[in-house]
N, C-alpha and C. Protein backbone atom coordinates (compact mmCIF):
# COMPACT_ATOMS: atom_id res chain seq x y z
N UNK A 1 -96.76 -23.91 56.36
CA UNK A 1 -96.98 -25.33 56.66
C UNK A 1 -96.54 -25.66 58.08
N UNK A 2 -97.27 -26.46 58.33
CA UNK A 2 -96.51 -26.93 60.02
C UNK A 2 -94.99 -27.27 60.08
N UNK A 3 -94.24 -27.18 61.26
CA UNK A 3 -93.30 -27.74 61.28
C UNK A 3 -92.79 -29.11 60.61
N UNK A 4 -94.03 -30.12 61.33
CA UNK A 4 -93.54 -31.53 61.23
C UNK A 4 -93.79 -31.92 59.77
N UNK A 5 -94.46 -31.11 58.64
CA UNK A 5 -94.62 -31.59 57.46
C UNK A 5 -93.07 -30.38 56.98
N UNK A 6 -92.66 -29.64 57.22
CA UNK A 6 -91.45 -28.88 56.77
C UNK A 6 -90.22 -30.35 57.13
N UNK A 7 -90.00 -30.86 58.54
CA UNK A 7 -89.19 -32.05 58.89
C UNK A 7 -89.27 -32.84 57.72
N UNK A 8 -90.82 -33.32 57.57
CA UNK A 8 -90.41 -34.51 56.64
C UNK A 8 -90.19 -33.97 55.09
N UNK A 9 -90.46 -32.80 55.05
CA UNK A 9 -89.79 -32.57 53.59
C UNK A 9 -88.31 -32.25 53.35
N UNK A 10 -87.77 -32.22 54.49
CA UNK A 10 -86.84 -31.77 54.29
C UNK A 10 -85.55 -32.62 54.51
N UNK A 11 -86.36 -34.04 55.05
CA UNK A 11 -85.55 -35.44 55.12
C UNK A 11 -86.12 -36.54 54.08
N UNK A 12 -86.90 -36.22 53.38
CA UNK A 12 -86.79 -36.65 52.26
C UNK A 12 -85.49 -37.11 51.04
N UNK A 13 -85.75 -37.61 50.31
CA UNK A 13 -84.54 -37.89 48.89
C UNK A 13 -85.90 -38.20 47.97
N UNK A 14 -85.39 -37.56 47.13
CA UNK A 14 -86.61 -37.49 46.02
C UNK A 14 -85.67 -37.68 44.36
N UNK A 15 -86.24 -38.59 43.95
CA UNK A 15 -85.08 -39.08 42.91
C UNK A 15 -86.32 -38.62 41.21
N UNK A 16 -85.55 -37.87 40.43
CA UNK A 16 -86.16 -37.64 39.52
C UNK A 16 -85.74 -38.25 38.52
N UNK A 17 -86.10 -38.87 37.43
CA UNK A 17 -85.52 -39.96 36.02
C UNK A 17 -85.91 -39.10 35.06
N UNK A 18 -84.32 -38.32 34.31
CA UNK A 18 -84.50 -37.54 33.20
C UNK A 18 -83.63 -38.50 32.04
N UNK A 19 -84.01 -38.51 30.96
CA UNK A 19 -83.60 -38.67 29.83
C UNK A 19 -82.42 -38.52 29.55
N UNK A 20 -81.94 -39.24 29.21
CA UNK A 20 -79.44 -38.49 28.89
C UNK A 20 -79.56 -38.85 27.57
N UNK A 21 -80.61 -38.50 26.57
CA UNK A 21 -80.45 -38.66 25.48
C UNK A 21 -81.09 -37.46 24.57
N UNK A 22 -81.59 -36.37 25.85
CA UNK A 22 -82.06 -35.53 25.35
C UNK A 22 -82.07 -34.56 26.00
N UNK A 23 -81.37 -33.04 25.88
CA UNK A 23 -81.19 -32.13 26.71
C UNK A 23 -82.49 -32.08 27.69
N UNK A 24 -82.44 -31.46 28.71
CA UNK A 24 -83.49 -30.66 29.79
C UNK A 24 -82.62 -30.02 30.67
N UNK A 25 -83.42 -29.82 31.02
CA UNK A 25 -83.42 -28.78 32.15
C UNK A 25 -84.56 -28.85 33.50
N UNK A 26 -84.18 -29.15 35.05
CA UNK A 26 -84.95 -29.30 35.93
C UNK A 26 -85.39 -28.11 36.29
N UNK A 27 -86.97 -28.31 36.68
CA UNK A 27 -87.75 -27.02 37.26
C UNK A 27 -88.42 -26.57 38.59
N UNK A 28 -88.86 -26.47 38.66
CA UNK A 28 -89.96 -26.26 39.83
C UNK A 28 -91.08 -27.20 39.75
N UNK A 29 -91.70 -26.98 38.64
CA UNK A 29 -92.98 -28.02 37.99
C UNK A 29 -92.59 -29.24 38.11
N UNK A 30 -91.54 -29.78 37.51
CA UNK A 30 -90.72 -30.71 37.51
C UNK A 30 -91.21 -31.85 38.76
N UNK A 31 -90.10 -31.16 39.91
CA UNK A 31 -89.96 -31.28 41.06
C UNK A 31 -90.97 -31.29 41.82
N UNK A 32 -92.19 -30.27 41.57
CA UNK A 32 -92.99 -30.33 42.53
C UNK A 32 -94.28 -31.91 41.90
N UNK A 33 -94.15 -31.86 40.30
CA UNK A 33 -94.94 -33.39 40.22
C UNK A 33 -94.19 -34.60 40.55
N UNK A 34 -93.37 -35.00 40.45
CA UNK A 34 -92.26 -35.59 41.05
C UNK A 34 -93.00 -35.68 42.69
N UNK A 35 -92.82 -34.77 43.94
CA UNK A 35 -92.92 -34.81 44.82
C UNK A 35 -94.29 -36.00 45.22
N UNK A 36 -95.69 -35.04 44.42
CA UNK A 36 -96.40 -35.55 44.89
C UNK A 36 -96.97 -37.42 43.75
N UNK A 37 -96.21 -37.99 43.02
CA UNK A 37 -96.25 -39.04 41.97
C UNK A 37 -94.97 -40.22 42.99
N UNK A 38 -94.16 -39.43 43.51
CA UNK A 38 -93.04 -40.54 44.23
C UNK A 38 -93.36 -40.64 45.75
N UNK A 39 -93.30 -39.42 46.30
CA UNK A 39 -94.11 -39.55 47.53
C UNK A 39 -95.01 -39.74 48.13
N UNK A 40 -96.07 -38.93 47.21
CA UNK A 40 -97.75 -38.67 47.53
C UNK A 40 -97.72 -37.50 48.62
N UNK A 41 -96.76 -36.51 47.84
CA UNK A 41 -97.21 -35.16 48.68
C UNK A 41 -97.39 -34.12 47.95
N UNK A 42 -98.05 -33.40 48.33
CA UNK A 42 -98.84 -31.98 47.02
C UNK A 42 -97.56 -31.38 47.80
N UNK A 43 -97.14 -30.31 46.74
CA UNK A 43 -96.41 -29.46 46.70
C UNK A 43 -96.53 -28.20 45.78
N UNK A 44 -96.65 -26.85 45.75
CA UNK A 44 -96.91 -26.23 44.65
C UNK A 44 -95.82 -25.66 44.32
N UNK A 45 -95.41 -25.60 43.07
CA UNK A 45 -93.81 -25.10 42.30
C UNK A 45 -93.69 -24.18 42.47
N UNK A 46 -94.62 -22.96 43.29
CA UNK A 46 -94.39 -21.96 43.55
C UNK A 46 -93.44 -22.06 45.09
N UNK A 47 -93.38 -22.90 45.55
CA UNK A 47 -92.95 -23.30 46.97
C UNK A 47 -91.80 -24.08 46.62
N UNK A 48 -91.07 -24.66 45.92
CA UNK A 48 -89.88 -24.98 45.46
C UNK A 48 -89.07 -24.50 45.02
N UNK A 49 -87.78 -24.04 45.82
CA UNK A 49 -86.93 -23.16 45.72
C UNK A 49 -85.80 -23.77 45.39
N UNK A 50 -85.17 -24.25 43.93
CA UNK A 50 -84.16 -24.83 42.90
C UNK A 50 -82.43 -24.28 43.83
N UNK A 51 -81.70 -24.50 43.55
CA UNK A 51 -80.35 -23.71 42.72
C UNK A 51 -80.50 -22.74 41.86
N UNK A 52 -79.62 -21.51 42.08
CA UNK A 52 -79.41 -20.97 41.39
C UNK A 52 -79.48 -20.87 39.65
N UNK A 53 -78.01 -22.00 39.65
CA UNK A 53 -77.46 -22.67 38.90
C UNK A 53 -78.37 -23.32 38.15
N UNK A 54 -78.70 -23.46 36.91
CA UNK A 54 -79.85 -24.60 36.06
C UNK A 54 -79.19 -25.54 35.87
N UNK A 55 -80.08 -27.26 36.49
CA UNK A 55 -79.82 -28.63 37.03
C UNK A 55 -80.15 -28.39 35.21
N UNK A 56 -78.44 -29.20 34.80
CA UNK A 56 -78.99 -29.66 33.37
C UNK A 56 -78.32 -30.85 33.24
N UNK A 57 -77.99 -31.54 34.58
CA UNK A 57 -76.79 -33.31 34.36
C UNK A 57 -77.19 -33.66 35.71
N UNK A 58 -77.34 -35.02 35.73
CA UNK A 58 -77.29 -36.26 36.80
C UNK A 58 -76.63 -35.50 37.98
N UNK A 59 -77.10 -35.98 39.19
CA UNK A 59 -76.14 -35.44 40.49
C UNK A 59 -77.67 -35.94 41.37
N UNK A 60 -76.54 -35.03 42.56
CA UNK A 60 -77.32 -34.87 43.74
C UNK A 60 -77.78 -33.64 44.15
N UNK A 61 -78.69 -32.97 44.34
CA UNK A 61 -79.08 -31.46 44.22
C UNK A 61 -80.09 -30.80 45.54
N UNK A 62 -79.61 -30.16 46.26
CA UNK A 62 -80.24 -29.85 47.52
C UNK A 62 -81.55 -28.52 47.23
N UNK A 63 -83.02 -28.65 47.71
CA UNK A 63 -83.47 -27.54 47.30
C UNK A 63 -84.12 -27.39 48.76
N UNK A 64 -85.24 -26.21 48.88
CA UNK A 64 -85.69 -25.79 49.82
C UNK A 64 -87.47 -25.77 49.40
């Protein structure tokens, strides 16, 4: 991807609304419909690089 679309993805905040009444777990898929439904940017989950760690509680979560 070009630089200047890597910039703005990467100054982004992208806020996802999961359920606290019912386990999950955040994904790639997740995240990447998320991206393009809050932003209006295609992203493919193959290109979303999570934590290690599996996002399974509220926070703030840095990906690539």
């Amino acid at each position: 991807p070009p630089p200047q679309t890597l910039r703005f993805l990467r100054s982004c905040r992208l806020e996802v609304g999961m359920k606290n009444n019912v386990k999950w777990e955040l994904n790639s898929e997740i995240v990447a419909r998320h991206f393009l439904k809050n932003l209006r940017v295609f992203v493919p989950p193959h290109a979303v690089k999570l934590p290690e760690e599996p996002i399974t509680r509220w926070g703030e979560y840095w990906c690539d």
